[in-house]
C-alpha atoms as a PDB file:
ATOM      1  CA  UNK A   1      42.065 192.236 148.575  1.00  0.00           C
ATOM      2  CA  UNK A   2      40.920 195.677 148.923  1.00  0.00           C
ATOM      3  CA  UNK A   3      38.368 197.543 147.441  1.00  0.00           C
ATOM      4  CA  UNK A   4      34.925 195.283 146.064  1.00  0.00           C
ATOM      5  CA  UNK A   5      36.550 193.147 143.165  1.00  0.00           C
ATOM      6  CA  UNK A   6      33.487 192.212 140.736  1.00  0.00           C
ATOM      7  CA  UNK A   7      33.410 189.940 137.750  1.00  0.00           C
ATOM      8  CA  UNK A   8      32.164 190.245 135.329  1.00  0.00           C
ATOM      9  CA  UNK A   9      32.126 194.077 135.077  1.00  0.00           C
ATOM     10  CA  UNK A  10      31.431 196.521 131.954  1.00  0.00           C
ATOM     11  CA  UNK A  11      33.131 199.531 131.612  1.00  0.00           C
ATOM     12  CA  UNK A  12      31.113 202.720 129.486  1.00  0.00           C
ATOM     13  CA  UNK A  13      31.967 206.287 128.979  1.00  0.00           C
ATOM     14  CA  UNK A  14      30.176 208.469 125.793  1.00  0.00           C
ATOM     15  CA  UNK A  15      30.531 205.986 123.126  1.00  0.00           C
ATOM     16  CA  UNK A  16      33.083 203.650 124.155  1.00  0.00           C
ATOM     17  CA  UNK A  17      32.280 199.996 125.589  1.00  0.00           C
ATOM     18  CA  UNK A  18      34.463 197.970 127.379  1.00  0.00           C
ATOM     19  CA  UNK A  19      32.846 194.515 128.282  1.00  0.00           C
ATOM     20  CA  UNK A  20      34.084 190.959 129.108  1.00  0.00           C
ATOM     21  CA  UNK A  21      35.394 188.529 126.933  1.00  0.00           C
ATOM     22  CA  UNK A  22      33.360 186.067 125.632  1.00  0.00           C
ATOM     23  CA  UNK A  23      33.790 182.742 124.029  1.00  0.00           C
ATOM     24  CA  UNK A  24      30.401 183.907 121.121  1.00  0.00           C
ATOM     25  CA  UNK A  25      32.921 186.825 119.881  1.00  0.00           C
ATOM     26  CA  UNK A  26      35.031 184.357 118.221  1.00  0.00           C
ATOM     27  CA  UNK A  27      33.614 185.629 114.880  1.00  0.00           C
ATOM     28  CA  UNK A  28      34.048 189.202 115.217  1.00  0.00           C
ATOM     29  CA  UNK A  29      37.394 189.049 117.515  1.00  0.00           C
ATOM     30  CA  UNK A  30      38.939 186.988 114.639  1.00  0.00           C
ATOM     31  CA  UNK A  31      37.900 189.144 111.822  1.00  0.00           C
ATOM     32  CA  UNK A  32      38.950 192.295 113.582  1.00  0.00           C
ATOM     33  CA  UNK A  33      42.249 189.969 114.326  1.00  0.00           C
ATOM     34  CA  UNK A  34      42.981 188.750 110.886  1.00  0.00           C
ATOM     35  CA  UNK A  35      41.932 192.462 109.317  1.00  0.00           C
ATOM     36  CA  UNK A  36      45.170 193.811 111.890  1.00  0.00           C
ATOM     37  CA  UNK A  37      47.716 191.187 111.336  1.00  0.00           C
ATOM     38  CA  UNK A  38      50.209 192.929 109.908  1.00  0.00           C
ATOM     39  CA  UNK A  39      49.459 195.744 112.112  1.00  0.00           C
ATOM     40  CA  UNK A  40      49.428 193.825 115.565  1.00  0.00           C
ATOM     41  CA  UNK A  41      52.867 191.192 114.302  1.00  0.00           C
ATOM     42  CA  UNK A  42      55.533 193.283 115.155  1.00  0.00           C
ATOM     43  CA  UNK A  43      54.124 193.630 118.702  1.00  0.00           C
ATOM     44  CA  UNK A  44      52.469 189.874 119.297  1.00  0.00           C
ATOM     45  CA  UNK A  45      53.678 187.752 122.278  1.00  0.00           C
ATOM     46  CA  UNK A  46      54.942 184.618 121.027  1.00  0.00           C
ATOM     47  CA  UNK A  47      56.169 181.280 123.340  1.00  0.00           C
ATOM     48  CA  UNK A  48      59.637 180.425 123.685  1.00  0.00           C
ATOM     49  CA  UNK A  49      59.415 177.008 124.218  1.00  0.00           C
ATOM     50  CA  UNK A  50      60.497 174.892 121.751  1.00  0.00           C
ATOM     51  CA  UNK A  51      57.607 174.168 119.390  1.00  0.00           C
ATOM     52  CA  UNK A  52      55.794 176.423 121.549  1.00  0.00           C
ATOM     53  CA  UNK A  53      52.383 178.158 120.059  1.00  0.00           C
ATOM     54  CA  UNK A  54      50.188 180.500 121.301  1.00  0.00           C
ATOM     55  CA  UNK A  55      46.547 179.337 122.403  1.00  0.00           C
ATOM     56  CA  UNK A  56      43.442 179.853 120.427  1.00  0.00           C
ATOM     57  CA  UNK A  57      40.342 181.745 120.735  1.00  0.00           C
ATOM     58  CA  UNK A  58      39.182 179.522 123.027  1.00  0.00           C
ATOM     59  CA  UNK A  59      41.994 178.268 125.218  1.00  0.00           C
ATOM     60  CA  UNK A  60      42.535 182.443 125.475  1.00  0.00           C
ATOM     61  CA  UNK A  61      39.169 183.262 126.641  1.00  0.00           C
ATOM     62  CA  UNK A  62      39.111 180.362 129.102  1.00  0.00           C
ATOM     63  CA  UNK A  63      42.694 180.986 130.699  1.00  0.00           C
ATOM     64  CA  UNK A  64      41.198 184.760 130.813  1.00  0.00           C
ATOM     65  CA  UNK A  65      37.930 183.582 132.790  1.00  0.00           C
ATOM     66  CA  UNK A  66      39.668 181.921 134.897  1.00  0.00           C
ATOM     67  CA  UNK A  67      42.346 184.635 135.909  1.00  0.00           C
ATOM     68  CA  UNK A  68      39.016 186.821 135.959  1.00  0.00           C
ATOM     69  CA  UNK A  69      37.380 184.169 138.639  1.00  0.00           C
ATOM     70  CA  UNK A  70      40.692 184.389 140.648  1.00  0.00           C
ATOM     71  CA  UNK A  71      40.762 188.149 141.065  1.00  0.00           C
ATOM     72  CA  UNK A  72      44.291 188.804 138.944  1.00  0.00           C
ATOM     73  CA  UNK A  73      43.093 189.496 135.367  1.00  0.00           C
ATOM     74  CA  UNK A  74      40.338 192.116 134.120  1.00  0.00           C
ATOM     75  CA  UNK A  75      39.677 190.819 130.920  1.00  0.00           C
ATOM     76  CA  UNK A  76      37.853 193.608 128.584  1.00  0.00           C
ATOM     77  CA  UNK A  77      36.678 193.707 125.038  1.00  0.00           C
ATOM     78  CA  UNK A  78      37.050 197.618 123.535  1.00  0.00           C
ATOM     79  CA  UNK A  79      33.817 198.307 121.732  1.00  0.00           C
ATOM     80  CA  UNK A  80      32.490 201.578 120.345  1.00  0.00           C
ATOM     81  CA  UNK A  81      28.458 202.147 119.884  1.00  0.00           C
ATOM     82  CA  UNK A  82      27.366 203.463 116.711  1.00  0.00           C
ATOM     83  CA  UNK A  83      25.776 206.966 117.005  1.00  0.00           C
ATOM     84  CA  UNK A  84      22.101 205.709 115.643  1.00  0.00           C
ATOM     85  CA  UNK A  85      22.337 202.302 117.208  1.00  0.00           C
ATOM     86  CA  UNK A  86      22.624 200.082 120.363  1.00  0.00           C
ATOM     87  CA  UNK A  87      24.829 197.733 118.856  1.00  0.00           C
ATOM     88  CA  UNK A  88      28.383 197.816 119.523  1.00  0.00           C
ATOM     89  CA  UNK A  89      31.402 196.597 117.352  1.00  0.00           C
ATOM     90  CA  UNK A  90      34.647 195.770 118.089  1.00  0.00           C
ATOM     91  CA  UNK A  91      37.643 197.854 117.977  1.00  0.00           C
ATOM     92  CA  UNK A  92      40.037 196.412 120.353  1.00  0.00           C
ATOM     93  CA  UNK A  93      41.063 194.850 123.666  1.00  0.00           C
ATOM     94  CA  UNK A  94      42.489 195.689 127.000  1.00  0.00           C
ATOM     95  CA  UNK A  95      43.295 192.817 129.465  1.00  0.00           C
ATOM     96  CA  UNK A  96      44.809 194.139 132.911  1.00  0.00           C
ATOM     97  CA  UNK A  97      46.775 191.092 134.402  1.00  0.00           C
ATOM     98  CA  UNK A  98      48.740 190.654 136.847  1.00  0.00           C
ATOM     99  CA  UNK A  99      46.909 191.860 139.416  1.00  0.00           C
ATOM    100  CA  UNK A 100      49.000 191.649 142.928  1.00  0.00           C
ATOM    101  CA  UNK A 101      47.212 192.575 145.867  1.00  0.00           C
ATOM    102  CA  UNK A 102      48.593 192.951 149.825  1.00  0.00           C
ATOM    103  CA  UNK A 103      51.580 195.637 150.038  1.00  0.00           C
ATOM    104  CA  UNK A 104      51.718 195.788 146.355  1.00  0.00           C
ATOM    105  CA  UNK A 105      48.342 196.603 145.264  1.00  0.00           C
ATOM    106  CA  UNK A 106      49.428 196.726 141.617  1.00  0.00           C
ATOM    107  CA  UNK A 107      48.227 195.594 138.118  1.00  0.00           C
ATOM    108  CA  UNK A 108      49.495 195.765 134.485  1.00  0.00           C
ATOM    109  CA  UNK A 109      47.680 196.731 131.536  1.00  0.00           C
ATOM    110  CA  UNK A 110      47.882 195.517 128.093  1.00  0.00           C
ATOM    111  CA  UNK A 111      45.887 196.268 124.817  1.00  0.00           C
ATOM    112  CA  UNK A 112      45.453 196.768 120.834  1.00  0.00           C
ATOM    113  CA  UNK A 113      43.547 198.633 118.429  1.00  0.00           C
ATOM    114  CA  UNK A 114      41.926 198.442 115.430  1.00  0.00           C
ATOM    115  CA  UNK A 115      44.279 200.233 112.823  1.00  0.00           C
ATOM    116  CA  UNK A 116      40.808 200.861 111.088  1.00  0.00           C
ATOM    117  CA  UNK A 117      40.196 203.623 114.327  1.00  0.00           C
ATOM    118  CA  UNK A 118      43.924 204.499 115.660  1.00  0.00           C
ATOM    119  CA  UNK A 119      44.379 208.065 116.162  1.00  0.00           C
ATOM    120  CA  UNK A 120      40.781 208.899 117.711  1.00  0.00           C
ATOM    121  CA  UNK A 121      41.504 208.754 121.163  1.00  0.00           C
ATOM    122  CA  UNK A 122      40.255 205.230 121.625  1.00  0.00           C
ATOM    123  CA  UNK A 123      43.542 203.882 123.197  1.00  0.00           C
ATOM    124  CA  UNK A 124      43.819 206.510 125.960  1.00  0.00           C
ATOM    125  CA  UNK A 125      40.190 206.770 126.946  1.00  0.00           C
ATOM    126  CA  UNK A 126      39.918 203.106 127.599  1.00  0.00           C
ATOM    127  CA  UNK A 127      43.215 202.604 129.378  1.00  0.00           C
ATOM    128  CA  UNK A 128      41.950 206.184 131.345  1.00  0.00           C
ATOM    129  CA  UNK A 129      38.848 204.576 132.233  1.00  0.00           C
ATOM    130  CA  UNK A 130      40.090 201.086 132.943  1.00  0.00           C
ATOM    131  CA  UNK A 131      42.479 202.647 135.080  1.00  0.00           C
ATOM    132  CA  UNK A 132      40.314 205.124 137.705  1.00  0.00           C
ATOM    133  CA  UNK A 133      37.890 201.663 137.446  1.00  0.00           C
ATOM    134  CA  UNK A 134      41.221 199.975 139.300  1.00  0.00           C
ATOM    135  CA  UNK A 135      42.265 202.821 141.296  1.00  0.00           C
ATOM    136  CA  UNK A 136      38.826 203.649 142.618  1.00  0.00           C
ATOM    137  CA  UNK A 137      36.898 200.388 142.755  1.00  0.00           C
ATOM    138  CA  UNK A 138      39.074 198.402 143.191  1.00  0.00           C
ATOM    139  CA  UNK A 139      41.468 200.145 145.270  1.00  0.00           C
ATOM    140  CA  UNK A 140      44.855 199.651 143.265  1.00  0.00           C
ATOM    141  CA  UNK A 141      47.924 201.640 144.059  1.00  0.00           C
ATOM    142  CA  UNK A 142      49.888 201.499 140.995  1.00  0.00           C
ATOM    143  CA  UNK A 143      49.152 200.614 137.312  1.00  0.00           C
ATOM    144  CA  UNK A 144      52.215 199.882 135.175  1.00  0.00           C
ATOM    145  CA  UNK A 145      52.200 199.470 131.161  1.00  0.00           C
ATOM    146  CA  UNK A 146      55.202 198.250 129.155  1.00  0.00           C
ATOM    147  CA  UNK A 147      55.757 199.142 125.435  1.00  0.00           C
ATOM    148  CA  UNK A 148      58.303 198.154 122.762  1.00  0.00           C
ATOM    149  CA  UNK A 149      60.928 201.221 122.361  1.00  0.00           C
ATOM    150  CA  UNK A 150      60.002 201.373 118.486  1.00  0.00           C
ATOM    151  CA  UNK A 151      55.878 201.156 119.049  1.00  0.00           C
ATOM    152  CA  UNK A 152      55.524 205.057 118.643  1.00  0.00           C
ATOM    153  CA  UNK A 153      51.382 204.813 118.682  1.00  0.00           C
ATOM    154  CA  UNK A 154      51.300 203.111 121.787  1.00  0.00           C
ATOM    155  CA  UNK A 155      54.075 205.424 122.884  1.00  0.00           C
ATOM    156  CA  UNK A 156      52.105 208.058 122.566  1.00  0.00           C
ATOM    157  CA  UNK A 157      49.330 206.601 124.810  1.00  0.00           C
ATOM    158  CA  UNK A 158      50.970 206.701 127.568  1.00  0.00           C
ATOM    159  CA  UNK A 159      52.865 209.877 127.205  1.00  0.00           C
ATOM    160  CA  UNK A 160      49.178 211.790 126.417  1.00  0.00           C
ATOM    161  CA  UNK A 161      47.830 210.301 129.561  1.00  0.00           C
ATOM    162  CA  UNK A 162      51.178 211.128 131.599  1.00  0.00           C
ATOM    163  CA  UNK A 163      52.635 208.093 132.632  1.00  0.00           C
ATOM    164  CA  UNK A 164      56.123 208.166 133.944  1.00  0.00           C
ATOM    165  CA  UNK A 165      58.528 206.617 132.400  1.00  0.00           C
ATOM    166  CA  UNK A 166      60.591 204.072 134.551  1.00  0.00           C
ATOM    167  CA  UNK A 167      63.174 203.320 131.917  1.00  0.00           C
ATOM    168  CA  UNK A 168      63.876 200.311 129.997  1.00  0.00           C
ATOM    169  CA  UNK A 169      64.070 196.510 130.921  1.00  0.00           C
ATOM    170  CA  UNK A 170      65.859 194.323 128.701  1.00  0.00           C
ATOM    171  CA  UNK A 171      65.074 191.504 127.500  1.00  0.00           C
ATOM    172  CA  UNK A 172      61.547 191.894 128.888  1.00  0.00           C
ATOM    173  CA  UNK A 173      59.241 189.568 127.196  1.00  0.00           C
ATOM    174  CA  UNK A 174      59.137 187.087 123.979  1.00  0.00           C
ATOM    175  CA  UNK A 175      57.655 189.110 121.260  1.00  0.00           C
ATOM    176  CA  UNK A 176      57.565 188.056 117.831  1.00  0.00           C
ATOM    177  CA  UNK A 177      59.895 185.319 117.599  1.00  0.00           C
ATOM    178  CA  UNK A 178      62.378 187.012 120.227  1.00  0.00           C
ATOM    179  CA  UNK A 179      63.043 188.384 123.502  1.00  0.00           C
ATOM    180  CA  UNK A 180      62.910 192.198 123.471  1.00  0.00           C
ATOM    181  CA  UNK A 181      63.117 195.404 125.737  1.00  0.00           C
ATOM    182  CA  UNK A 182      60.535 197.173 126.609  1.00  0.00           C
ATOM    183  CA  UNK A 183      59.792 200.809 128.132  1.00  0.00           C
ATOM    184  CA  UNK A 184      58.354 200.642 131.734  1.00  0.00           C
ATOM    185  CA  UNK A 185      55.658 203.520 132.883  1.00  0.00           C
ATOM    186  CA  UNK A 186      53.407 203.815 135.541  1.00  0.00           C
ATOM    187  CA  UNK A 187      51.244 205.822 137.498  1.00  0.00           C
ATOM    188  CA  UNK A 188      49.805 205.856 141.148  1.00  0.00           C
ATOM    189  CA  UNK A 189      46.844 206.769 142.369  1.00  0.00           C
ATOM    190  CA  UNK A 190      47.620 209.467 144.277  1.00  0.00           C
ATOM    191  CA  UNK A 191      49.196 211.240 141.358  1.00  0.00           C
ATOM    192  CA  UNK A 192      45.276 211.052 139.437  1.00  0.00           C
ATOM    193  CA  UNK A 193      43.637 212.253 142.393  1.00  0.00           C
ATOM    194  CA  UNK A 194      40.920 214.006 140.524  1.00  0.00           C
ATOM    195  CA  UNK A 195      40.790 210.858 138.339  1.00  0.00           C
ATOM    196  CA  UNK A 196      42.744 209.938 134.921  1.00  0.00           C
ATOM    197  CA  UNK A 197      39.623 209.904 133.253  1.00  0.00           C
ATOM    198  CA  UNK A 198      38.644 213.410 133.655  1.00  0.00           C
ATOM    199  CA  UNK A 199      42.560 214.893 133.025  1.00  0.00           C
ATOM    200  CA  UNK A 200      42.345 213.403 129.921  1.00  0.00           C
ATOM    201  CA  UNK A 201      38.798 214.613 128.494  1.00  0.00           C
ATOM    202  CA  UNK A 202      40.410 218.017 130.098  1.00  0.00           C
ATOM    203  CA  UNK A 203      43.118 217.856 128.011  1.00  0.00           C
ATOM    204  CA  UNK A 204      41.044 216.781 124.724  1.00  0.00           C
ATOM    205  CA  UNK A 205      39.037 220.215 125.560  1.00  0.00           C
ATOM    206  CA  UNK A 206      42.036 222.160 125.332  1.00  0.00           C
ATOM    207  CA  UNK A 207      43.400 220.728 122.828  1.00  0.00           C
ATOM    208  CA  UNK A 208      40.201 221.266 120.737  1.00  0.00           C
ATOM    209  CA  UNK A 209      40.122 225.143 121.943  1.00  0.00           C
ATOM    210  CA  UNK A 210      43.877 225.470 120.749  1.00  0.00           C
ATOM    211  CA  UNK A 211      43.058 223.687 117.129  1.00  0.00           C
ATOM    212  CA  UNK A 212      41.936 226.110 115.109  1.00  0.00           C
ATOM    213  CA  UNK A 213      42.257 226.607 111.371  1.00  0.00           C
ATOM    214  CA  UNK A 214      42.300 230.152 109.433  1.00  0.00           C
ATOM    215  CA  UNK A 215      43.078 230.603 106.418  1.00  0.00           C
ATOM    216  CA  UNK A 216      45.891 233.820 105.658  1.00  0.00           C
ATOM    217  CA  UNK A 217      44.040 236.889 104.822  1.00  0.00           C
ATOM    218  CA  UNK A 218      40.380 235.387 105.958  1.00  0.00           C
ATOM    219  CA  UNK A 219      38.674 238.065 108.330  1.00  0.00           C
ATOM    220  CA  UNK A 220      36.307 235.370 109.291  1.00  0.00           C
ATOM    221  CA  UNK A 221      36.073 233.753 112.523  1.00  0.00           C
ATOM    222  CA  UNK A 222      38.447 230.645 113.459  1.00  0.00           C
ATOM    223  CA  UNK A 223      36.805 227.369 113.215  1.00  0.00           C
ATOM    224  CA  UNK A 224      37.120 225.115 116.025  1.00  0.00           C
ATOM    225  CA  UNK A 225      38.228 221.462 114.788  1.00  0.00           C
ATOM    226  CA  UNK A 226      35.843 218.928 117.045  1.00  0.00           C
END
């Protein structure tokens, strides 16, 4: 290994939470779960073995620990903190698995959100700030994420964090019922070497700056949209 690998770990930037897995969020994880399920379906590994399921709460949050223990998983919860209060709630997950050390130094990252806050920059900022966490603590080369051709919201994660798209592998992995392609992107290190993190919450800025609404004819000032 390189780098100082540390488990567990918890992840924080303004607002946004990302903390282990644990087997007393069963509660909340399945509400959030069974609130999204015809959200998340379309995009949900399933097993191809015959009579094959996929584990439970439990057996998934034990399988993660263990990957955890073993330095080749990260498994994180995505929580947001309430403006007034300490608490956190739920609003996702991001796992990065995989985890390959040696000449590869490489990981890949996987995660969902909460339809309830999609669109609010939750998605990016968490896979920004998961990523310079594996880049810079850990000492990862190269972080790779692979989407479903027709998931156009997690599609546009990756393209507002600039990824680079490595084209598409067939038959990939057993989603829903079936084995389908996925999109490949990644990014290096050394092409984030100010941090991913801080591109992005540069390019939130600017976008902000460049949002402005006016009505035709109105002499008053622009408003900036925050």
């Amino acid at each position: 290994m390189s780098g100082q690998f540390t488990w567990p770990v918890t992840l924080e930037t303004d607002d946004l939470v990302l903390r282990p897995v644990r087997f007393r969020d069963k509660r909340e994880w399945s509400t959030v779960r069974q609130r999204n399920a015809e959200w998340l379906a379309p995009w949900e590994a399933s097993n191809p073995a015959p009579g094959g399921h996929l584990p439970s709460y439990t057996e998934m949050v034990r399988s993660l620990k263990k990957q955890a223990r073993s330095g080749s998983a990260l498994p994180f919860l995505i929580t947001e903190r309430s403006s007034h209060l300490r608490e956190t709630a739920l609003v996702g997950q991001l796992t990065v698995s995989t985890i390959v050390w040696g000449s590869a130094m490489s990981a890949t990252l996987g995660y969902w959100v909460d339809r309830q806050r999609a669109g609010h920059g939750i998605a990016p900022t968490a896979v920004a700030l998961v990523t310079d966490y594996c880049f810079r603590s850990l000492g990862l080369h190269r972080m790779e994420i692979n989407i479903r051709p027709e998931n156009s919201a997690s599609l546009r994660v990756v393209e507002k964090l600039g990824f680079r798209d490595e084209g598409l592998r067939e038959s990939y992995l057993h989603i829903a019922g079936q084995w389908a392609d996925h999109r490949s992107f990644a990014l290096t290190h050394d092409e984030v070497p100010g941090g991913l993190l801080a591109r992005w919450k540069k390019q939130l800025a600017r976008d902000q700056r460049d949002t402005v609404i006016q009505q035709p004819g109105d002499d008053t000032p622009p408003t900036i949209l925050t």
